[in-house]
PDB file of N, CA and C in Angstrom:
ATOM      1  N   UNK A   1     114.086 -52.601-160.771  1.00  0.00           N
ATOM      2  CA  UNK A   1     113.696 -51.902-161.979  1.00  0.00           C
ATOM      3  C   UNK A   1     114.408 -52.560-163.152  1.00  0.00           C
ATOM      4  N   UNK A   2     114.083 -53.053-163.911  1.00  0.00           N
ATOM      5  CA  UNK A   2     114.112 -54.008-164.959  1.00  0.00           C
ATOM      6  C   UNK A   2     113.989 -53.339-166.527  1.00  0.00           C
ATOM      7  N   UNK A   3     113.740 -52.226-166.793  1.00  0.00           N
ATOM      8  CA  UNK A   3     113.381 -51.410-167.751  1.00  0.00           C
ATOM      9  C   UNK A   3     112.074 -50.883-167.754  1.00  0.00           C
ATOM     10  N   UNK A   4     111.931 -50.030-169.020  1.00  0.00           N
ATOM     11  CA  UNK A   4     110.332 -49.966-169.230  1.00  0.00           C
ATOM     12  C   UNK A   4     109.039 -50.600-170.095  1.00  0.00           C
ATOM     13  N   UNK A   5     107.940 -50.599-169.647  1.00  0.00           N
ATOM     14  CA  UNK A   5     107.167 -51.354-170.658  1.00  0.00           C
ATOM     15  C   UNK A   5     106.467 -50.250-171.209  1.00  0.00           C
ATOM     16  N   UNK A   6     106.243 -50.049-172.214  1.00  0.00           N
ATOM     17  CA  UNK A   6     105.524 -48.990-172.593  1.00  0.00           C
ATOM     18  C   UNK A   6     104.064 -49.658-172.731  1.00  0.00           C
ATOM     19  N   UNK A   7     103.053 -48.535-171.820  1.00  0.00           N
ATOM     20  CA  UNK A   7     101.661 -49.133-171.445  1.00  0.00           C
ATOM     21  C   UNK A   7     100.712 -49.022-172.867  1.00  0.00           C
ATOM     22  N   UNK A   8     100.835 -48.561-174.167  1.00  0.00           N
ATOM     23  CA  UNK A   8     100.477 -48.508-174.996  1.00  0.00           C
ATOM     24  C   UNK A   8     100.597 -49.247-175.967  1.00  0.00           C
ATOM     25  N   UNK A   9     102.047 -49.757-175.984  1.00  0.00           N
ATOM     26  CA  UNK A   9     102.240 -50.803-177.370  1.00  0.00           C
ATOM     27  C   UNK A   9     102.880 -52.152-176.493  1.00  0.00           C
ATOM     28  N   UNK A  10     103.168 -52.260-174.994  1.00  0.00           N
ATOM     29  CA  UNK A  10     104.205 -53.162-174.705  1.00  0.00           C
ATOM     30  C   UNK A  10     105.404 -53.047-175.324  1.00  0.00           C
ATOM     31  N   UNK A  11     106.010 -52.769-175.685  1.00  0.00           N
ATOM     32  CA  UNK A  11     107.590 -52.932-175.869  1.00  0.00           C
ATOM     33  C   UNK A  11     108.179 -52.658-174.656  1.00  0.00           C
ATOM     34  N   UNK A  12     109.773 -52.959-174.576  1.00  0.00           N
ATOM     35  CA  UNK A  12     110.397 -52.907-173.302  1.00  0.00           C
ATOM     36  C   UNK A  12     111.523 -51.920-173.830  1.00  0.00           C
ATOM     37  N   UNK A  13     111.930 -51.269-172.753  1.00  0.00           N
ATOM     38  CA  UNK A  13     112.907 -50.590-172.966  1.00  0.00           C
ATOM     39  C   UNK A  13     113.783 -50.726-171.956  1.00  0.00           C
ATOM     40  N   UNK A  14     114.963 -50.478-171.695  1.00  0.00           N
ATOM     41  CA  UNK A  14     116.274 -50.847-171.136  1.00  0.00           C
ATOM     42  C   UNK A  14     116.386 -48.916-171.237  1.00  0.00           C
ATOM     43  N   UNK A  15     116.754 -48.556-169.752  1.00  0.00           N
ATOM     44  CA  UNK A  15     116.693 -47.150-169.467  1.00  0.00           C
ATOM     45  C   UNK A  15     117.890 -46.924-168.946  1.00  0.00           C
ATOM     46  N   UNK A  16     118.408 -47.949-167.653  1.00  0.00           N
ATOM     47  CA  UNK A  16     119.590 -48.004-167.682  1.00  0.00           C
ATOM     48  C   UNK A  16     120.591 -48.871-167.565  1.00  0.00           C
ATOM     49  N   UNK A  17     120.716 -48.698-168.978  1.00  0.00           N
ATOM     50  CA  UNK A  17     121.715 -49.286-169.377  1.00  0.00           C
ATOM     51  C   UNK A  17     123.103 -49.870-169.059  1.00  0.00           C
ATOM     52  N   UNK A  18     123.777 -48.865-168.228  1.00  0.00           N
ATOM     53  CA  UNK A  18     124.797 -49.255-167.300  1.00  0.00           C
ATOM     54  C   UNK A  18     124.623 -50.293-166.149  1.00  0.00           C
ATOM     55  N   UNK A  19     123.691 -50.223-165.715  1.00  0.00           N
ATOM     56  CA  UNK A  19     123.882 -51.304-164.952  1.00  0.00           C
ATOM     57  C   UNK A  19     122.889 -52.766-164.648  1.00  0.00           C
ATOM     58  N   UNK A  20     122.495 -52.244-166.388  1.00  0.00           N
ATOM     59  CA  UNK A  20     121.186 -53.411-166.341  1.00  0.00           C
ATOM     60  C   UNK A  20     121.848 -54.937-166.702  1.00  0.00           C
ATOM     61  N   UNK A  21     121.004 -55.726-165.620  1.00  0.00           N
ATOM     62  CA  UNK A  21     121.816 -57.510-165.397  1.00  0.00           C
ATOM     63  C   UNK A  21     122.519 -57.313-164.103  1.00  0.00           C
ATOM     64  N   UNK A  22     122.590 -56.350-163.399  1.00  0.00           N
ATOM     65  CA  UNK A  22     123.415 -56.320-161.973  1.00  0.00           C
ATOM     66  C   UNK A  22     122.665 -56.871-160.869  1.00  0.00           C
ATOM     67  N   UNK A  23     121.059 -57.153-161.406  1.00  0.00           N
ATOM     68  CA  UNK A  23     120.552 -57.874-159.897  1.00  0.00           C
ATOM     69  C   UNK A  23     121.171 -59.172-159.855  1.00  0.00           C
ATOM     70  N   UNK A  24     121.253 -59.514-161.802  1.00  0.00           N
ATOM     71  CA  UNK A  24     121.563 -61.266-161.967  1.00  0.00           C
ATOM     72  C   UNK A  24     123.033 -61.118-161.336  1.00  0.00           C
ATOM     73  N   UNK A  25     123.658 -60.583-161.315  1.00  0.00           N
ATOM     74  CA  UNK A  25     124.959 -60.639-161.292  1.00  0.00           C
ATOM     75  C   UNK A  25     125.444 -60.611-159.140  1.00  0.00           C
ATOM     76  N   UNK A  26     124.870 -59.189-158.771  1.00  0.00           N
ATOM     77  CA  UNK A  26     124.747 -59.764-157.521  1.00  0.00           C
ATOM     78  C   UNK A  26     123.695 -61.018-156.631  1.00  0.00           C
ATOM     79  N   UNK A  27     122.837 -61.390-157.452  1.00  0.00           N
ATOM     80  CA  UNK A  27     122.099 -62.785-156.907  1.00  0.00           C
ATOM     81  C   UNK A  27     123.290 -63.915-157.152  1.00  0.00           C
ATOM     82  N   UNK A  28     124.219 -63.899-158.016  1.00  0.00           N
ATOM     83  CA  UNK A  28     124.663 -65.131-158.747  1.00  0.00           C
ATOM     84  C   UNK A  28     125.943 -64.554-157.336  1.00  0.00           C
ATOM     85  N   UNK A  29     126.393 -63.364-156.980  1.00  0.00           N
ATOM     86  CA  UNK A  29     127.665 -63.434-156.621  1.00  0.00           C
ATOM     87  C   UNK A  29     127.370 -63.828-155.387  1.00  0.00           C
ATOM     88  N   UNK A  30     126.137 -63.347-154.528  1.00  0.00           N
ATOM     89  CA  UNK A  30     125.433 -63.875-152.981  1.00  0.00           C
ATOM     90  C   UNK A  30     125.403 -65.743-153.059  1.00  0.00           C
ATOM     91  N   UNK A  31     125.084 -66.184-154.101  1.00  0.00           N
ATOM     92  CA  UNK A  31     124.058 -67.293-154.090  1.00  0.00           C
ATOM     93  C   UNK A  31     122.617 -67.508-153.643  1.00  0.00           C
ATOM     94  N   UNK A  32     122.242 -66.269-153.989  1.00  0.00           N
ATOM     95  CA  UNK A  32     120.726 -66.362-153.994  1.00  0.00           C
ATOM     96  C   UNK A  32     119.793 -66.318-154.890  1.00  0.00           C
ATOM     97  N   UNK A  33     119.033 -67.038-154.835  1.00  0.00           N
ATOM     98  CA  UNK A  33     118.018 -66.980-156.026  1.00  0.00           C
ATOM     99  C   UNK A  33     117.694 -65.620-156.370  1.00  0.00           C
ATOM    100  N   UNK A  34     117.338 -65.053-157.195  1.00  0.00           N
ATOM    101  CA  UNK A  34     116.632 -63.469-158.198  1.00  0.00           C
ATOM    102  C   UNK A  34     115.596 -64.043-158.425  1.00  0.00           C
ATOM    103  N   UNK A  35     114.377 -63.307-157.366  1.00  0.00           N
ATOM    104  CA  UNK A  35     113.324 -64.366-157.248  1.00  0.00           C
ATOM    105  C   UNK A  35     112.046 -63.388-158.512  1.00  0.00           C
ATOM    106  N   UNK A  36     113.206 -62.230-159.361  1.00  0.00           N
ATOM    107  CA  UNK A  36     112.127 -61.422-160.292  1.00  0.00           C
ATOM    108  C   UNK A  36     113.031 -60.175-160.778  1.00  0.00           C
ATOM    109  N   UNK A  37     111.989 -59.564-161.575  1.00  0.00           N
ATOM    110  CA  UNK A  37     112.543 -58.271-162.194  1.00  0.00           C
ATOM    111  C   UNK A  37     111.032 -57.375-162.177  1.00  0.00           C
ATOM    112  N   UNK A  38     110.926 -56.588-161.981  1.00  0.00           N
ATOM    113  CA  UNK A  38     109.688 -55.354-162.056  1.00  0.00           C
ATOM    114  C   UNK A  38     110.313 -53.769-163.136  1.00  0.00           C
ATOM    115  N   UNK A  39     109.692 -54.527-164.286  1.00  0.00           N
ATOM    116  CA  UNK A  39     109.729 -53.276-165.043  1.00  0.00           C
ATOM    117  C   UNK A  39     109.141 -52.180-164.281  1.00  0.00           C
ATOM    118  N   UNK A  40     109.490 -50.706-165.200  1.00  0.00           N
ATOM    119  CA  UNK A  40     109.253 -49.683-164.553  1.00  0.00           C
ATOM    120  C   UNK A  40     107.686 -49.414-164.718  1.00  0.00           C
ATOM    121  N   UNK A  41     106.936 -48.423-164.328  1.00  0.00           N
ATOM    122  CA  UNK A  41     105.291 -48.681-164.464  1.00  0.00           C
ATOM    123  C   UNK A  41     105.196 -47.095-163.660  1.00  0.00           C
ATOM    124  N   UNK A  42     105.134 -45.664-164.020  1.00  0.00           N
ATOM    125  CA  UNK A  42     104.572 -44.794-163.696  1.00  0.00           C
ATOM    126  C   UNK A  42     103.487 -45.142-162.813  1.00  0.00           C
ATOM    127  N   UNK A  43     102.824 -46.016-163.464  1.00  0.00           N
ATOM    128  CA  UNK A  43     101.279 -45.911-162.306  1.00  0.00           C
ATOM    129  C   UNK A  43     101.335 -46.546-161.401  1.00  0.00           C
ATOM    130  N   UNK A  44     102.573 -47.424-160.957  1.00  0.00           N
ATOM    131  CA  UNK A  44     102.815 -47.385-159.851  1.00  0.00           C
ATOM    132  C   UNK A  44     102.805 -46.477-158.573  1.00  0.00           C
ATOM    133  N   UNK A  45     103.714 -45.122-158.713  1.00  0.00           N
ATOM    134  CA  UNK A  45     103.673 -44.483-157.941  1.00  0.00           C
ATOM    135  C   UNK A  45     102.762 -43.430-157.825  1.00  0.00           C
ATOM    136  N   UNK A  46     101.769 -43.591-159.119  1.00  0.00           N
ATOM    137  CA  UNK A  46     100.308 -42.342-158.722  1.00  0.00           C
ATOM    138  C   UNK A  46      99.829 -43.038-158.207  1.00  0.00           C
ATOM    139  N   UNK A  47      99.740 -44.935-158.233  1.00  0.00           N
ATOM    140  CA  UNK A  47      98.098 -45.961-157.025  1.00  0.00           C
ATOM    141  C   UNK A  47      99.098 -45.631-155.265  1.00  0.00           C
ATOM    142  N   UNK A  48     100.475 -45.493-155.555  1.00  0.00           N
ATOM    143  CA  UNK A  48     100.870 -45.084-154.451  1.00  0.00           C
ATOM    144  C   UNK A  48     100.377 -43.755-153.837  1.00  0.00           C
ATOM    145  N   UNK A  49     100.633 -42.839-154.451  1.00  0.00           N
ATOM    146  CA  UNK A  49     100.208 -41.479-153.991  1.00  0.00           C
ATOM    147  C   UNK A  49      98.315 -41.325-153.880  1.00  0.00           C
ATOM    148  N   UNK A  50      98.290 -42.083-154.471  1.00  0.00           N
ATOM    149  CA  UNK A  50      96.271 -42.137-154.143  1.00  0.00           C
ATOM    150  C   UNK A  50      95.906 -42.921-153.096  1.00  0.00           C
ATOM    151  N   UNK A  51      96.713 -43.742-152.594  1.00  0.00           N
ATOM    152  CA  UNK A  51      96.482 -44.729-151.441  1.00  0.00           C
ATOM    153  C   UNK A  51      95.562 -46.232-152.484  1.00  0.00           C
ATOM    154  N   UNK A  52      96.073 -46.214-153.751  1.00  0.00           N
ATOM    155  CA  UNK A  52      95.109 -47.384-154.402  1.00  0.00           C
ATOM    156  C   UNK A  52      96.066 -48.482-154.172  1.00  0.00           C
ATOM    157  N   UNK A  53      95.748 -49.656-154.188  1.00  0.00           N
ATOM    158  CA  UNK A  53      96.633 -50.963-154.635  1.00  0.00           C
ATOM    159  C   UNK A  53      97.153 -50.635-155.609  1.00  0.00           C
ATOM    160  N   UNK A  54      98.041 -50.889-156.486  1.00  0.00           N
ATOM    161  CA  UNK A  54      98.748 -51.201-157.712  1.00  0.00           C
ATOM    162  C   UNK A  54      98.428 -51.766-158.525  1.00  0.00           C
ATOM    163  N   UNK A  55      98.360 -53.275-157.658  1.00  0.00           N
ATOM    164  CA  UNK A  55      97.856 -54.711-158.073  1.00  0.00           C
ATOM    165  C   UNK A  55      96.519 -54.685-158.701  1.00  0.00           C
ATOM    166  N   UNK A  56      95.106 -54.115-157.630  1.00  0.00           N
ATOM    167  CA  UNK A  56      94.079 -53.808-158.044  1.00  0.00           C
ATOM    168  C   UNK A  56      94.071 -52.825-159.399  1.00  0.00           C
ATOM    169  N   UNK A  57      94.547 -51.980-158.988  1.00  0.00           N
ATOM    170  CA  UNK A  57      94.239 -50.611-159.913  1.00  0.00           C
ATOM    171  C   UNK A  57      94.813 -51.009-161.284  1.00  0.00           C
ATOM    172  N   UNK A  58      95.661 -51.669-161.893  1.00  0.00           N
ATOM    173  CA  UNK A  58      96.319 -51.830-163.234  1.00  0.00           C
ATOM    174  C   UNK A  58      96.326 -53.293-162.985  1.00  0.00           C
ATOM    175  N   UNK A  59      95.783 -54.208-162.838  1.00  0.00           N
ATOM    176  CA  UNK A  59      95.841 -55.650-162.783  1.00  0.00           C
ATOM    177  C   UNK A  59      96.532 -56.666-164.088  1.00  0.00           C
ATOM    178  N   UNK A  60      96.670 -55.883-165.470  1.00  0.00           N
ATOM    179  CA  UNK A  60      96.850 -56.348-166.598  1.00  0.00           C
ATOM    180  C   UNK A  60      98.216 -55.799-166.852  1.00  0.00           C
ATOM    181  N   UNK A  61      98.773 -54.972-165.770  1.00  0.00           N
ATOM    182  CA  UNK A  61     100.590 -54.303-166.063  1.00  0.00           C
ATOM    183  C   UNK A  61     101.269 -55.654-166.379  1.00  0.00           C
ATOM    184  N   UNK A  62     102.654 -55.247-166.816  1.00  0.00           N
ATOM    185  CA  UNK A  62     103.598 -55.987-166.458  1.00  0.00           C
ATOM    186  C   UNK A  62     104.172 -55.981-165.407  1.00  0.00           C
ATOM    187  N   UNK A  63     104.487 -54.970-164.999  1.00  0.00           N
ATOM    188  CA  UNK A  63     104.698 -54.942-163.271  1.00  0.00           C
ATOM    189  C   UNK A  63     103.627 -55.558-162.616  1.00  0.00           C
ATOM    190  N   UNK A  64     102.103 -55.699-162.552  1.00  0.00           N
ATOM    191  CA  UNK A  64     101.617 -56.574-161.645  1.00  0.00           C
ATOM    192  C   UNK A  64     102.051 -57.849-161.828  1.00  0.00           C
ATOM    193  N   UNK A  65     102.355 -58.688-163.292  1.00  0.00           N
ATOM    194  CA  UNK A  65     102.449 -59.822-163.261  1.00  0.00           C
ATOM    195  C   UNK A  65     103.476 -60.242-162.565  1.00  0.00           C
ATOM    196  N   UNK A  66     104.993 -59.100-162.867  1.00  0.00           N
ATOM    197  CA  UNK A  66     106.156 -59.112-162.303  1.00  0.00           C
ATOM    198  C   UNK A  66     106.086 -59.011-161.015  1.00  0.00           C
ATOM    199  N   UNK A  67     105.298 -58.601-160.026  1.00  0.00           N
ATOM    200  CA  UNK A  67     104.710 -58.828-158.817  1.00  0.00           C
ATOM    201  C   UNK A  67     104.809 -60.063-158.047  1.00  0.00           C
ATOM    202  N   UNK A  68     103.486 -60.446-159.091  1.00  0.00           N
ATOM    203  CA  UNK A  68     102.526 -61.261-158.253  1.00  0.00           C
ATOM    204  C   UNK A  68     103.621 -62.334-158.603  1.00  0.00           C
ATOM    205  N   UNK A  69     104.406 -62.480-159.876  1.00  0.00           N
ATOM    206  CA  UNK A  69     105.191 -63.699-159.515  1.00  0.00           C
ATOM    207  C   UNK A  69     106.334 -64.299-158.801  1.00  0.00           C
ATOM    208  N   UNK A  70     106.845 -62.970-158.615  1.00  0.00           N
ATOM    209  CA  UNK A  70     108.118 -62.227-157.205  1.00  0.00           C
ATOM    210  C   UNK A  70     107.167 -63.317-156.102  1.00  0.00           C
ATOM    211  N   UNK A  71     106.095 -62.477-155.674  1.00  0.00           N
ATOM    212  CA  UNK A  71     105.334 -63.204-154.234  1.00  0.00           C
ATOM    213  C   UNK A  71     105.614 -65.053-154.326  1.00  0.00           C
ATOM    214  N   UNK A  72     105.105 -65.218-155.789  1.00  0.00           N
ATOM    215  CA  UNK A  72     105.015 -66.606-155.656  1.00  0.00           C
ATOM    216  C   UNK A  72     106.077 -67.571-155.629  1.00  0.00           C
ATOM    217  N   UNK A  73     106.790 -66.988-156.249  1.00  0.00           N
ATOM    218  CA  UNK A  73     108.690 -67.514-156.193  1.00  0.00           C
ATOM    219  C   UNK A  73     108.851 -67.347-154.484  1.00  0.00           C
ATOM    220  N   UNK A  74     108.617 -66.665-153.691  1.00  0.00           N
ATOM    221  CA  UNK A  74     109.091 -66.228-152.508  1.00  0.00           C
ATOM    222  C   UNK A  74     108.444 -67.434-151.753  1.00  0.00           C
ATOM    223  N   UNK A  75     107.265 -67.237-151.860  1.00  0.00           N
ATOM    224  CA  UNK A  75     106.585 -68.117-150.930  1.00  0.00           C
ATOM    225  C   UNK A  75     106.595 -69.721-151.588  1.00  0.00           C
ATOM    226  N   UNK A  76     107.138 -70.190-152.522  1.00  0.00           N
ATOM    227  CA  UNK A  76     107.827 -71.098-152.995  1.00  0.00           C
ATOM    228  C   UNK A  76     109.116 -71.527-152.357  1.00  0.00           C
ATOM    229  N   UNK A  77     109.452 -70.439-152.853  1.00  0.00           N
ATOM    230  CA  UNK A  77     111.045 -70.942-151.645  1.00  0.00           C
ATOM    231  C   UNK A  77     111.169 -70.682-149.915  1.00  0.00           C
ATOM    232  N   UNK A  78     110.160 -69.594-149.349  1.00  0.00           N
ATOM    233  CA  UNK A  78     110.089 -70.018-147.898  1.00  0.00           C
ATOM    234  C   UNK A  78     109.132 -71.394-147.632  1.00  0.00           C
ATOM    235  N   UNK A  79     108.958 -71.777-148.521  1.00  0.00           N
ATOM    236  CA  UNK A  79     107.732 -73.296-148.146  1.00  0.00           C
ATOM    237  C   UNK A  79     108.915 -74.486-147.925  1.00  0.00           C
ATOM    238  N   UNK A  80     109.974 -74.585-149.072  1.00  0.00           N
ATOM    239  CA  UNK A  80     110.817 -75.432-149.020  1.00  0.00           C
ATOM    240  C   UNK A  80     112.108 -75.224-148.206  1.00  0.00           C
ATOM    241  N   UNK A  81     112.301 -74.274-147.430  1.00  0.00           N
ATOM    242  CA  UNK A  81     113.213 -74.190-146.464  1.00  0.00           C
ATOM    243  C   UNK A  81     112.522 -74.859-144.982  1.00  0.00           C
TER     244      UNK A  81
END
């Protein structure tokens, strides 16, 4: 969870604050790549509770993009191992 995007104007918001930068911070302390960040997205968890895709159902979120590019970083780096 990365903050919020607000689905109306895009802006981002930083919700919490305390411990936002701690994925960078434990990726950097593991040595592992932070293969993303997924803002927050309400309609996430109603395509959950409806049984919809996510991906399908809001295709233009920032969380889908933040997604789909998580997947591709991943399968980027399991290709080169």
């Amino acid at each position: 969870m990365s903050g919020f995007v607000c689905p109306a104007c895009h802006g981002e918001s930083d919700i919490f604050i305390p411990s936002t930068g701690g994925a960078d911070r434990l990726a950097e302390q593991f040595g592992i790549p932070l293969l993303g960040k997924v803002p927050l997205d309400p309609r996430i968890g109603k395509a959950c509770d409806s049984g919809v895709s996510f991906l399908d159902a809001v295709p233009d979120s920032p969380a889908t993009h933040a997604l789909l590019d998580i997947v591709d970083r991943a399968w980027a780096h399991a290709s080169a191992c």
